[in-house]
Protein backbone atom coordinates (compact mmCIF):
# COMPACT_ATOMS: atom_id res chain seq x y z
CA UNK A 1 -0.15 19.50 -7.24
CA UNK A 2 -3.28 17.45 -5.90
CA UNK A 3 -4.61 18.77 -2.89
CA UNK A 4 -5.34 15.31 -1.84
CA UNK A 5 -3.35 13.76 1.23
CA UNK A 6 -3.58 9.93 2.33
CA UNK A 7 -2.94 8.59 5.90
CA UNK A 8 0.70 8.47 6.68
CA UNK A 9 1.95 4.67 5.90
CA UNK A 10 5.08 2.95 6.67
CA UNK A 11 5.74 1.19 3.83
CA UNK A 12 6.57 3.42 0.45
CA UNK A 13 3.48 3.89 -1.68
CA UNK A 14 4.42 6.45 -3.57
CA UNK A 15 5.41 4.10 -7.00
CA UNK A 16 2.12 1.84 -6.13
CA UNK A 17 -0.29 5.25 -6.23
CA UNK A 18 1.51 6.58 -9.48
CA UNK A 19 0.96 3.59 -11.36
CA UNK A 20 -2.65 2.41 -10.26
CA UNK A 21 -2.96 -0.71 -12.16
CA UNK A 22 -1.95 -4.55 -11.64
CA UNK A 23 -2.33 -8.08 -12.21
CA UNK A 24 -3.69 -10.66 -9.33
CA UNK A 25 -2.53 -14.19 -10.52
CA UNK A 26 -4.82 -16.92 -7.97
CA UNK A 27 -2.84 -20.09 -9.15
CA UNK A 28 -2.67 -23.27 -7.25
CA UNK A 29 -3.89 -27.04 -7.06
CA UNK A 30 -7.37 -25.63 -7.18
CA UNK A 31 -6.88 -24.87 -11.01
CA UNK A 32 -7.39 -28.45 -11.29
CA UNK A 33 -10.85 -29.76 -10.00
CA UNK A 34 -11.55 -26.51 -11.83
CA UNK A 35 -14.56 -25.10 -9.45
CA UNK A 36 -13.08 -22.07 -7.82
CA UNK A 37 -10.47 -21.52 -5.45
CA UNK A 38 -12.29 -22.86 -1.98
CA UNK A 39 -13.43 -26.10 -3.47
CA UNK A 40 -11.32 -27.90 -0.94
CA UNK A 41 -13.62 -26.58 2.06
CA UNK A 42 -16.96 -25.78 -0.48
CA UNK A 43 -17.31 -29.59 -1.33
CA UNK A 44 -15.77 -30.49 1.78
CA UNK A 45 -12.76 -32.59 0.12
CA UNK A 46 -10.88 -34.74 2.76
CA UNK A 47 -6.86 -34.16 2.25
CA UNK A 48 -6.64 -38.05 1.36
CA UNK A 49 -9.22 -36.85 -1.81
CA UNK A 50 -7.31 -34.08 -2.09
CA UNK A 51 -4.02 -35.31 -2.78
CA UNK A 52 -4.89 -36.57 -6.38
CA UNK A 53 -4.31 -33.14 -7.18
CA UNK A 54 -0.89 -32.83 -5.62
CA UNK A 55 0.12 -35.93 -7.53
CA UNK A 56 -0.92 -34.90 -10.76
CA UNK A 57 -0.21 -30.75 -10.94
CA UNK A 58 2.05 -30.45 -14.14
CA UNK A 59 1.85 -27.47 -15.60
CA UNK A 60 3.71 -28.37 -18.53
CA UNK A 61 2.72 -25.06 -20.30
CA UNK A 62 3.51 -22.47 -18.21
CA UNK A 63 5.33 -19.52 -19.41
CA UNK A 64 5.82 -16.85 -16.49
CA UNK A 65 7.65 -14.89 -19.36
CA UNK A 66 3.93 -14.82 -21.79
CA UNK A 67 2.34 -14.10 -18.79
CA UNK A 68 4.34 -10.88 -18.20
CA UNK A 69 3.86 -9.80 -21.72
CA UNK A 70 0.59 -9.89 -21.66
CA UNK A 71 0.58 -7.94 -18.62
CA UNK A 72 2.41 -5.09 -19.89
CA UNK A 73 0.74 -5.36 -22.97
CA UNK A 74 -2.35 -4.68 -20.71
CA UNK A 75 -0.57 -1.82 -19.09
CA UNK A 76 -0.32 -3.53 -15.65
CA UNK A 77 2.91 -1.83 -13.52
CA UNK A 78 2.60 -4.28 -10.91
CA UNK A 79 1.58 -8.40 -10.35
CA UNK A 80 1.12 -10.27 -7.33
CA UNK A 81 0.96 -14.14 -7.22
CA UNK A 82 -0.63 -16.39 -4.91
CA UNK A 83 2.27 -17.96 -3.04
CA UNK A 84 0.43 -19.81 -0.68
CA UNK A 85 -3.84 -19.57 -0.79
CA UNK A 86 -5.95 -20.87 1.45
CA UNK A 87 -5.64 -25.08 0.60
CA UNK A 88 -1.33 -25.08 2.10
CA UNK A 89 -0.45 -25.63 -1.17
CA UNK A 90 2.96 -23.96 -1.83
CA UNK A 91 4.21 -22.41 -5.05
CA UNK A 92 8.13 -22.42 -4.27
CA UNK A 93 10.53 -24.77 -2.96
CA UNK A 94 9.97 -23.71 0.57
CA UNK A 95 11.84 -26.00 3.66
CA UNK A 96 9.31 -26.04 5.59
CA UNK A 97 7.10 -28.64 4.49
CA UNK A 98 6.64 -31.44 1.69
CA UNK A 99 3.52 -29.64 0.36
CA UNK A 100 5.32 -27.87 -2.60
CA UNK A 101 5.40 -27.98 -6.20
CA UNK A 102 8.98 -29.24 -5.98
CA UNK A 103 7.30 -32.14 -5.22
CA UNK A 104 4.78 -32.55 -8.01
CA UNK A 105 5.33 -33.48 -11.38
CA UNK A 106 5.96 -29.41 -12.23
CA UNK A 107 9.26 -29.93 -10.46
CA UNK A 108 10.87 -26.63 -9.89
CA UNK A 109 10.04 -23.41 -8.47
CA UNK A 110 7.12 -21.72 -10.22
CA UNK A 111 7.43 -18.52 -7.89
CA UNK A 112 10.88 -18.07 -9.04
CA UNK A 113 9.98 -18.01 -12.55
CA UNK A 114 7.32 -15.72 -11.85
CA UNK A 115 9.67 -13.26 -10.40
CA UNK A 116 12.48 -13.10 -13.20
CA UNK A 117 10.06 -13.23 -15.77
CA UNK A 118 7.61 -10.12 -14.15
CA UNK A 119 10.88 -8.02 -13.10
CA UNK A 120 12.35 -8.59 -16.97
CA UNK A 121 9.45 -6.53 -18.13
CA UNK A 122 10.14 -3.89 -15.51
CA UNK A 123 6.65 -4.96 -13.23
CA UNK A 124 6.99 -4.54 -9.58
CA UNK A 125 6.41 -7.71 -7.73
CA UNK A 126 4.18 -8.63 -5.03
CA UNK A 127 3.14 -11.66 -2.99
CA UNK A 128 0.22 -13.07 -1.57
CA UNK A 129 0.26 -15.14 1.31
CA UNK A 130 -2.61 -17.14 2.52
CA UNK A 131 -2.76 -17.01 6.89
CA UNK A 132 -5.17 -19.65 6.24
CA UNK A 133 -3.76 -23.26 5.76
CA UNK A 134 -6.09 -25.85 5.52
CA UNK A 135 -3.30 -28.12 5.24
CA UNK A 136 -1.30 -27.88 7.73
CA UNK A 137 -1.84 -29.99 10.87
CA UNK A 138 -1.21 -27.58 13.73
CA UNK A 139 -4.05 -25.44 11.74
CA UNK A 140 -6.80 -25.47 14.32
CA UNK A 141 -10.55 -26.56 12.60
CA UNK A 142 -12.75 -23.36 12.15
CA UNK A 143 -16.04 -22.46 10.48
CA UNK A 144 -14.45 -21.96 6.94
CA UNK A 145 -11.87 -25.27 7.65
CA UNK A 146 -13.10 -28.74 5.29
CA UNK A 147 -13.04 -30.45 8.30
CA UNK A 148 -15.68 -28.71 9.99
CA UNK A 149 -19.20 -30.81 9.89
CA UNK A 150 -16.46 -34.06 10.40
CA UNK A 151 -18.21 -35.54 13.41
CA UNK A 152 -15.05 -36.04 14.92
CA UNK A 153 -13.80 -32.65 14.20
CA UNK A 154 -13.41 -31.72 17.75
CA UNK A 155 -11.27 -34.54 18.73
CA UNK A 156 -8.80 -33.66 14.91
CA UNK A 157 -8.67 -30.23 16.15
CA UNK A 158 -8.43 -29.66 20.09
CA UNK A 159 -4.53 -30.45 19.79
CA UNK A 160 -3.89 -28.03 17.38
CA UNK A 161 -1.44 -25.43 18.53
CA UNK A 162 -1.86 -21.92 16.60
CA UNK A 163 1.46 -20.90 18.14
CA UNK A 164 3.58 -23.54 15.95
CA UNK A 165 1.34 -22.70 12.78
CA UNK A 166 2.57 -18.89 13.03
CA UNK A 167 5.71 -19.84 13.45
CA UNK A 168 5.80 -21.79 9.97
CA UNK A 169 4.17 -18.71 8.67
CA UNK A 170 6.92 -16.47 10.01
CA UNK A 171 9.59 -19.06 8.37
CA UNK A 172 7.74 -18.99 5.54
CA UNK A 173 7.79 -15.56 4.90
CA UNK A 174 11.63 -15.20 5.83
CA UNK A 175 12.27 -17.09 2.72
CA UNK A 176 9.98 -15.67 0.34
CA UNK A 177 11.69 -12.14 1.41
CA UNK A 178 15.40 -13.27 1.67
CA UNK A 179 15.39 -15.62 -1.52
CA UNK A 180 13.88 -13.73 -4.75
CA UNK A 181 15.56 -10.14 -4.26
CA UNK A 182 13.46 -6.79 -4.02
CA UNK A 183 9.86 -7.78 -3.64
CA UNK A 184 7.23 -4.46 -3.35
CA UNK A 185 3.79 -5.44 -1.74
CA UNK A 186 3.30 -8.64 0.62
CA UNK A 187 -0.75 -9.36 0.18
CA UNK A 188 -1.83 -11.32 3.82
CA UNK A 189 -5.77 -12.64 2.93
CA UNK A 190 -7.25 -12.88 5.67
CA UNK A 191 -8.59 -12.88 9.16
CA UNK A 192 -11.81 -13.21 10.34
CA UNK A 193 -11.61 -13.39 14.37
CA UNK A 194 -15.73 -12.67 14.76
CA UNK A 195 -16.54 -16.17 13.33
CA UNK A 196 -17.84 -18.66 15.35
CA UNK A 197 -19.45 -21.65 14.83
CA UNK A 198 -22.92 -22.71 16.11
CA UNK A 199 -24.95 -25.17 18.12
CA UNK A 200 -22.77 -27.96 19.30
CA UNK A 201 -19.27 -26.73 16.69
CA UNK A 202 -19.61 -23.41 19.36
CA UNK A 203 -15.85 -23.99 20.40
CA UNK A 204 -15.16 -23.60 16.76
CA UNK A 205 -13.45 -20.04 16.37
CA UNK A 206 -12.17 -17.71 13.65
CA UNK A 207 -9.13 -16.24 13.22
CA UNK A 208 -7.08 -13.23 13.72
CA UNK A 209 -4.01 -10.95 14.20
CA UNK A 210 -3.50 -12.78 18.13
CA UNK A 211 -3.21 -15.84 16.39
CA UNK A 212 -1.14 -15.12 13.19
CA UNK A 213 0.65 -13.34 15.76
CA UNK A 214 0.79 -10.49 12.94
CA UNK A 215 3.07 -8.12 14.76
CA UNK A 216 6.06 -10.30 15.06
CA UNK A 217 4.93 -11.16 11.38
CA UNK A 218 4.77 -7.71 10.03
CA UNK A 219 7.88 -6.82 12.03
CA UNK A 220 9.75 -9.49 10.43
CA UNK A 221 8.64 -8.58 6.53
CA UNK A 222 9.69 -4.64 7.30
CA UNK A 223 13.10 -5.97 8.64
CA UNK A 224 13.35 -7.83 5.09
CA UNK A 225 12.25 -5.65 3.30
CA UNK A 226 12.29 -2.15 4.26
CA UNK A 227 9.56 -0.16 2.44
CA UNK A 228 7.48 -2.81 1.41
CA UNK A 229 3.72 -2.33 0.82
CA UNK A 230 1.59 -4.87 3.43
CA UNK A 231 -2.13 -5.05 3.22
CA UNK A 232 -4.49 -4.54 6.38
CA UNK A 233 -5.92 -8.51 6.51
CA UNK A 234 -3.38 -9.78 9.11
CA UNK A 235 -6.12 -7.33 11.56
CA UNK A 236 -3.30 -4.50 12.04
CA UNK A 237 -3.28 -1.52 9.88
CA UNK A 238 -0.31 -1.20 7.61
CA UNK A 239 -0.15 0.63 4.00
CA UNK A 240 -3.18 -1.00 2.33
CA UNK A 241 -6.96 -1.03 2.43
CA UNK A 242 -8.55 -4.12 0.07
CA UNK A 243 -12.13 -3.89 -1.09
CA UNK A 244 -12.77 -7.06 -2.53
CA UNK A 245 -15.49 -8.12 -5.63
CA UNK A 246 -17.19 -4.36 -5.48
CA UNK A 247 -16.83 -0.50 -6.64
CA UNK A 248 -16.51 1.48 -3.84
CA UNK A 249 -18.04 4.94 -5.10
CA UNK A 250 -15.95 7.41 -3.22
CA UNK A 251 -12.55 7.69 -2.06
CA UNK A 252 -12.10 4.77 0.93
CA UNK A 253 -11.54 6.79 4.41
CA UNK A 254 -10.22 5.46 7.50
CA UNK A 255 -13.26 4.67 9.71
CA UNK A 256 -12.20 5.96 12.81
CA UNK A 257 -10.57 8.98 12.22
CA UNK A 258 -12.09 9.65 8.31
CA UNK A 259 -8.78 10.15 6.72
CA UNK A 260 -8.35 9.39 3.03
CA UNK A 261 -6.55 5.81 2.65
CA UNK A 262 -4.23 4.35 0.04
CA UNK A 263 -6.57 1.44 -1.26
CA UNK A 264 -6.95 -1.02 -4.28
CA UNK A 265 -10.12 -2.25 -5.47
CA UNK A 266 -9.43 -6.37 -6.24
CA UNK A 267 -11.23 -7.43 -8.66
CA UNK A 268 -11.90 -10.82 -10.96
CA UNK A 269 -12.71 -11.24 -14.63
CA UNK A 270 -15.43 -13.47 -13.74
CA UNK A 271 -17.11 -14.59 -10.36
CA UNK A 272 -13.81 -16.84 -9.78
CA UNK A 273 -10.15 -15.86 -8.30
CA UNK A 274 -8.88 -19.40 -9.41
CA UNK A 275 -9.66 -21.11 -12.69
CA UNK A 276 -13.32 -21.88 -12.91
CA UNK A 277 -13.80 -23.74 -16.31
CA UNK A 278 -17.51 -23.52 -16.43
CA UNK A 279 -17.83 -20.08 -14.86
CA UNK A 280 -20.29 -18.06 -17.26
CA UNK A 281 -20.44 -14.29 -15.61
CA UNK A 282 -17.40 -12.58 -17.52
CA UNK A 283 -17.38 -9.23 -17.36
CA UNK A 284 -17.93 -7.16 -20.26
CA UNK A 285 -15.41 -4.84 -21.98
CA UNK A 286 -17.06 -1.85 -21.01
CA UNK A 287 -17.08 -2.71 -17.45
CA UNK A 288 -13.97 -3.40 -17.02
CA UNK A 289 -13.09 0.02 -18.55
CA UNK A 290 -15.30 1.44 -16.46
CA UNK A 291 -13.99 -0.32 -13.01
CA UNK A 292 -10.40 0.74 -13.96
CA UNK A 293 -11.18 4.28 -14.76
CA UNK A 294 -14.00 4.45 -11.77
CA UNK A 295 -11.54 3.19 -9.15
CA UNK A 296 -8.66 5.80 -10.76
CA UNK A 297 -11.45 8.56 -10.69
CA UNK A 298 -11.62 8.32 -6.49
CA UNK A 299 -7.93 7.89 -6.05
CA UNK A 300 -7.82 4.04 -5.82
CA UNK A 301 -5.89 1.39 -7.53
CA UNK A 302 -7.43 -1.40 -9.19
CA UNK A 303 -6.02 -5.13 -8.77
CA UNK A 304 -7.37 -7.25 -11.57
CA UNK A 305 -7.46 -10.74 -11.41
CA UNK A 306 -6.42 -13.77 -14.05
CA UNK A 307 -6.58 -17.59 -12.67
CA UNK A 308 -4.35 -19.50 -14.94
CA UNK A 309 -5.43 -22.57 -16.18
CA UNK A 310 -3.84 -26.22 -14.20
CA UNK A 311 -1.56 -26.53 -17.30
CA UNK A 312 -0.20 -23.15 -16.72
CA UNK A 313 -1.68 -20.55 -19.35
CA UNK A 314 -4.24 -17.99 -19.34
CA UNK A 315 -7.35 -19.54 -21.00
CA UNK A 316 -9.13 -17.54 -24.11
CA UNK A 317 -11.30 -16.03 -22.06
CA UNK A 318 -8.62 -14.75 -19.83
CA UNK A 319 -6.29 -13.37 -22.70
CA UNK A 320 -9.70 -11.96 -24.43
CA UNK A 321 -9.79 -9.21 -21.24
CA UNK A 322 -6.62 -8.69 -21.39
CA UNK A 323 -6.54 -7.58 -24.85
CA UNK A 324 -9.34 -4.76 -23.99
CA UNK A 325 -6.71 -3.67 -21.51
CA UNK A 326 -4.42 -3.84 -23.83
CA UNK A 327 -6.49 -2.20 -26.88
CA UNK A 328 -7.64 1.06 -24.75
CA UNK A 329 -4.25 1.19 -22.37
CA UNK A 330 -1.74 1.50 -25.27
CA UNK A 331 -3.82 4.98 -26.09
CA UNK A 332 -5.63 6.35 -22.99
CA UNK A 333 -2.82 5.34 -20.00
CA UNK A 334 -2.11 8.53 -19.78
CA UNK A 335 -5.54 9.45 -18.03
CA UNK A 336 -4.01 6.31 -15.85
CA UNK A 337 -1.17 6.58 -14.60
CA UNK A 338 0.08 9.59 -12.12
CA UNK A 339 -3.68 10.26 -12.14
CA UNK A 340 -5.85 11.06 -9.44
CA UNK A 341 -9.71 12.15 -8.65
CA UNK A 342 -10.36 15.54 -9.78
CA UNK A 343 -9.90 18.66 -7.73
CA UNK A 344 -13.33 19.65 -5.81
CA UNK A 345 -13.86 22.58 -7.72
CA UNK A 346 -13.37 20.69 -11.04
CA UNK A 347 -15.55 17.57 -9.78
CA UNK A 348 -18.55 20.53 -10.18
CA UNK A 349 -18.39 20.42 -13.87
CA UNK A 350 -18.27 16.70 -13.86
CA UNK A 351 -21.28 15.68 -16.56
CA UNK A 352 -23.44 13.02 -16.33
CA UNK A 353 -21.93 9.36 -17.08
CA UNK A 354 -18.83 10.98 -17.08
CA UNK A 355 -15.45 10.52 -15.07
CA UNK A 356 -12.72 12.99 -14.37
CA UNK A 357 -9.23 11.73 -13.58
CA UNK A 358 -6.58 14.35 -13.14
CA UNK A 359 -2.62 14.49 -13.34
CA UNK A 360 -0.99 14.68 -9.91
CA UNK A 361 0.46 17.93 -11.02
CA UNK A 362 -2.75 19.17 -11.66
CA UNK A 363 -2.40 20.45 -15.28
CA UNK A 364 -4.32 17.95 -16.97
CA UNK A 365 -7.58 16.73 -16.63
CA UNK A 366 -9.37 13.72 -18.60
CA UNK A 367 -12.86 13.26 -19.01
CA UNK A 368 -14.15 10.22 -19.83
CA UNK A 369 -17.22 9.79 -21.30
CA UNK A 370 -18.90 6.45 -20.33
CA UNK A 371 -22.32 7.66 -22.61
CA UNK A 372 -21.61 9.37 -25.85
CA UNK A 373 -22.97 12.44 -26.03
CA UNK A 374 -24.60 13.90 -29.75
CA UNK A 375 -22.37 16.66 -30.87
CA UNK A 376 -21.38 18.40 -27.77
CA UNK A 377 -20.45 18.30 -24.17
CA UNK A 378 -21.09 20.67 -21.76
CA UNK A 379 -18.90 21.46 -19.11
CA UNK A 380 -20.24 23.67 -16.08
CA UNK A 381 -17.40 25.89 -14.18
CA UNK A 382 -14.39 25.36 -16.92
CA UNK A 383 -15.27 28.20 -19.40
CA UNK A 384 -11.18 30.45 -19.58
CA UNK A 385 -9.81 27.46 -17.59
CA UNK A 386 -9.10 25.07 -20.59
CA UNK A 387 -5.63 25.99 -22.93
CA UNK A 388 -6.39 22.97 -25.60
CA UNK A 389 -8.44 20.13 -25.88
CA UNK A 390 -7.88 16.64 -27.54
CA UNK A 391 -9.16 13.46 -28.09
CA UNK A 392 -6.32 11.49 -26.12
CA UNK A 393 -6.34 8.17 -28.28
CA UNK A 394 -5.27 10.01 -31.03
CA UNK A 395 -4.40 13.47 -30.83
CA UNK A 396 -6.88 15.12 -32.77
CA UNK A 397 -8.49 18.49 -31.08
CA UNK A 398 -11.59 19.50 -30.02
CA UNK A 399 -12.90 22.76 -30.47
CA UNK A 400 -14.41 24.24 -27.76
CA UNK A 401 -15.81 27.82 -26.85
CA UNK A 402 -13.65 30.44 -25.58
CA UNK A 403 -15.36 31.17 -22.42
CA UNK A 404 -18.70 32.03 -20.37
CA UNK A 405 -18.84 35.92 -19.76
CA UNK A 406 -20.23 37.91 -22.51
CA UNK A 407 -17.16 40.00 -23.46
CA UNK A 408 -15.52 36.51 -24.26
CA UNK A 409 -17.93 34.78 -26.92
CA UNK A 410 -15.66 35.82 -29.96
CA UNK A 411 -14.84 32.09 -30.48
CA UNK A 412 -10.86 31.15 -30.74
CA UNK A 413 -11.95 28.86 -33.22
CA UNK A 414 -14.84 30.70 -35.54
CA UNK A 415 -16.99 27.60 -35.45
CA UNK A 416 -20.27 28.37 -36.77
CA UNK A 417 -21.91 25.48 -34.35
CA UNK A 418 -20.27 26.63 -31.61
CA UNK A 419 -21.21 30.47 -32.36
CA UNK A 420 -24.83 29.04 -32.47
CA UNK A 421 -24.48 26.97 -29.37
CA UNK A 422 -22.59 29.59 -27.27
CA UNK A 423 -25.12 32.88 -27.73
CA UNK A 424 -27.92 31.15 -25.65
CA UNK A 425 -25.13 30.69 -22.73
CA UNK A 426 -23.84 34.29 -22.87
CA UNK A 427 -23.09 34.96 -19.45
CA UNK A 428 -22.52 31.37 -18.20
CA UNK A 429 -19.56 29.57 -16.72
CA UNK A 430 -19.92 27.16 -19.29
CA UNK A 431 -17.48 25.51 -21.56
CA UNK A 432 -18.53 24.10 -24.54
CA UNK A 433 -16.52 20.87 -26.42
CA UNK A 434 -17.57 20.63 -30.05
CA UNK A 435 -17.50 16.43 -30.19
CA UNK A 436 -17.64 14.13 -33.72
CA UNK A 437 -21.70 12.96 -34.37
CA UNK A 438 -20.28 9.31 -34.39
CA UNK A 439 -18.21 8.11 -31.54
CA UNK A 440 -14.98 7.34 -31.89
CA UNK A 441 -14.60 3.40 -31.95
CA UNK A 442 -12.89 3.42 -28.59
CA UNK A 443 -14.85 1.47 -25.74
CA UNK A 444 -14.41 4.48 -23.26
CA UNK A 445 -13.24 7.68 -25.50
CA UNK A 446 -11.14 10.35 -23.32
CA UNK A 447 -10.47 13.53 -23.56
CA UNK A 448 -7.47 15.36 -22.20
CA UNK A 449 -8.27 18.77 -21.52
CA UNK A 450 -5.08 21.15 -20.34
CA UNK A 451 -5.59 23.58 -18.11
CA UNK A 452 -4.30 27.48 -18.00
């Protein structure tokens, strides 16, 4: 079993560290102007401007049911959907106010399509919900608010109660976890209570857990739904740290007490959460191999994004990552899920521009090999330790060297290269992988080594 224990959470993580890989869906009125997801407050939009998007949004081509194909296809175990982001707008037919896609030309409930379509395909569903609401009118002005360099701003905002705003967010959330069954993570995004504006906007302020009044919020989701998984942005710790847009390089650790965390790296195709249409910095295959199997490697999760186009699909560009998800996933999951960072004594043999994983039960290991090496791969500290060795996206095997002390280089598989490799590394805890000259044409190749 890994030796590896997390901080104690309240929610259940146990499904959400097994499976280590899902799908962030940013989808909202934003997917029209097209220009990522804070265009509203970027280019300073009054709502009046605004609401040309409301009264247009038909996304006559939506499909929640191809979306969760192609998630599964791309081996994703979990999805979480913008309910609410940052502009008010609201994905579901929510009481609470008229700013819904009830009310648009979509005309019905696009979270509640989401949901049956996800949970047909066996996907765990999560939401995120924005504590930032640029809409609403009790919603005091801040530095990040549209409003802000108004020269009236002061006099729109100073009447602004907080208090009524966390109610609606409390109501809010009572419906989205009374009215679409089981739901497994609840994504908050996000406080920032250190802001504060400058010069003469100084009464300006950010935001944070005293204003969402997050404990009667977080109280109220774990009365719903006992077990959920809730995300640390609403300022109180819960079940989930976030690093957003960048690869932390070790396993995240609480920073007071330097416990290892349950976290999820969150992550976008391109430099956009919502639909950008002329965004040009997509990601390459390799990387995002790489970002899935470095996250895995350090115990984290990774949380990859897709902003569906204003009409309701994923765009080419969108389905093109998804199908190198789908193309490496459907061979090498195993090294995925119910994987872990290697044992400390097995991180010692780690090569260069290599990755370890390991099974939770500790009887596999997979090395993945982000250079190709020419004809063989050492391994430092595994000679005896290895029972058989195989190239996971196929099952073929891979001879290796019996072991490092002398009395053991009779090789198991009377490999003449091997012979001639091993005899200079007599006496060395070294095992030796014999590997093809030409890399197999797999972006990341992995090998699944099982241990004695």
């Amino acid at each position: 079993m890994s030796s590896y224990v997390t901080r104690k959470t309240p929610g259940d993580t146990a499904w959400f560290t097994h499976d280590r890989f899902g799908m962030f869906i940013h989808w909202g009125l934003y997917a029209m102007p097209a220009r990522h997801e804070w265009i509203k407050t970027t280019a300073k939009i009054t709502e009046e401007k605004y609401d040309k998007y409301f009264k247009y949004f038909d996304p006559d081509m939506y499909d929640a049911r191809e979306w969760a194909r192609q998630a599964k296809a791309a081996g994703m175990k979990y999805a979480v959907l913008t309910t609410k982001h940052h502009e008010g707008f609201c994905m579901w037919d929510t009481q609470y106010t008229d700013y819904k896609c009830t009310n648009t030309p979509a005309g019905r409930d696009l979270v509640r399509e989401f949901v049956d379509a996800f949970r047909a395909e066996g996907i765990h569903i999560g939401f995120y919900y924005s504590l930032i609401d640029w809409h609403h009118p009790e919603f005091p002005i801040d530095p990040n608010h549209p409003r802000r360099d108004d020269p009236d701003a002061y006099e729109q905002s100073k009447d602004r109660d907080v208090r009524k705003y966390a109610q609606y967010m409390r109501d809010q959330v009572r419906e989205l976890l009374t009215n679409y069954g089981k739901i497994d993570v609840l994504w908050f995004d996000f406080s920032y209570s250190k802001d504060r504006g400058k010069g003469d906007k100084a009464w300006m302020r950010g935001k944070g857990k005293d204003d969402w009044e997050s404990e009667e919020l977080i109280a109220l989701a774990r009365e719903l739904q006992p077990g959920i998984i809730i995300d640390n942005r609403a300022e109180i710790e819960q079940d989930l740290w976030t690093p957003e847009q960048y690869q932390p390089t070790e396993w995240v650790r609480h920073a007071e007490t330097g416990e290892l965390v349950v976290w999820e790296a969150c992550q976008t195709f391109s430099g956009s959460w919502g639909y950008y249409r002329d965004e040009m910095t997509w990601k390459s295959p390799e990387m995002l191999i790489r970002m899935l199997v470095n996250t895995v490697s350090i115990g984290g999760n990774l949380l990859m994004n897709v902003g569906p186009t204003s009409r309701g699909y994923f765009d080419a560009r969108a389905e093109k990552a998804l199908k190198v998800y789908a193309d490496w996933m459907k061979d090498n999951s195993r090294s995925i899920y119910g994987c872990t960072m290697a044992e400390p004594d097995i991180l010692k043999a780690l090569p260069a521009n290599c990755r370890f994983t390991q099974s939770e039960d500790g009887k596999r290991l997979y090395l993945h090999m982000f250079a190709y090496p020419f004809g063989h791969m050492l391994l430092k500290g595994l000679a005896g330790k290895v029972e058989y060795a195989q190239f996971l996206h196929d099952g073929s095997e891979v001879l290796f060297n019996a072991g490092g002390r002398q009395e053991e280089q009779v090789e198991v598989n009377k490999d003449a290269d091997l012979a001639a490799l091993t005899l200079p590394l007599a006496g060395q805890d070294v095992l030796i992988l014999k590997l093809p000259p030409v890399k197999p044409d797999v972006l990341v190749p992995v090998i699944e080594l099982i241990l004695k």
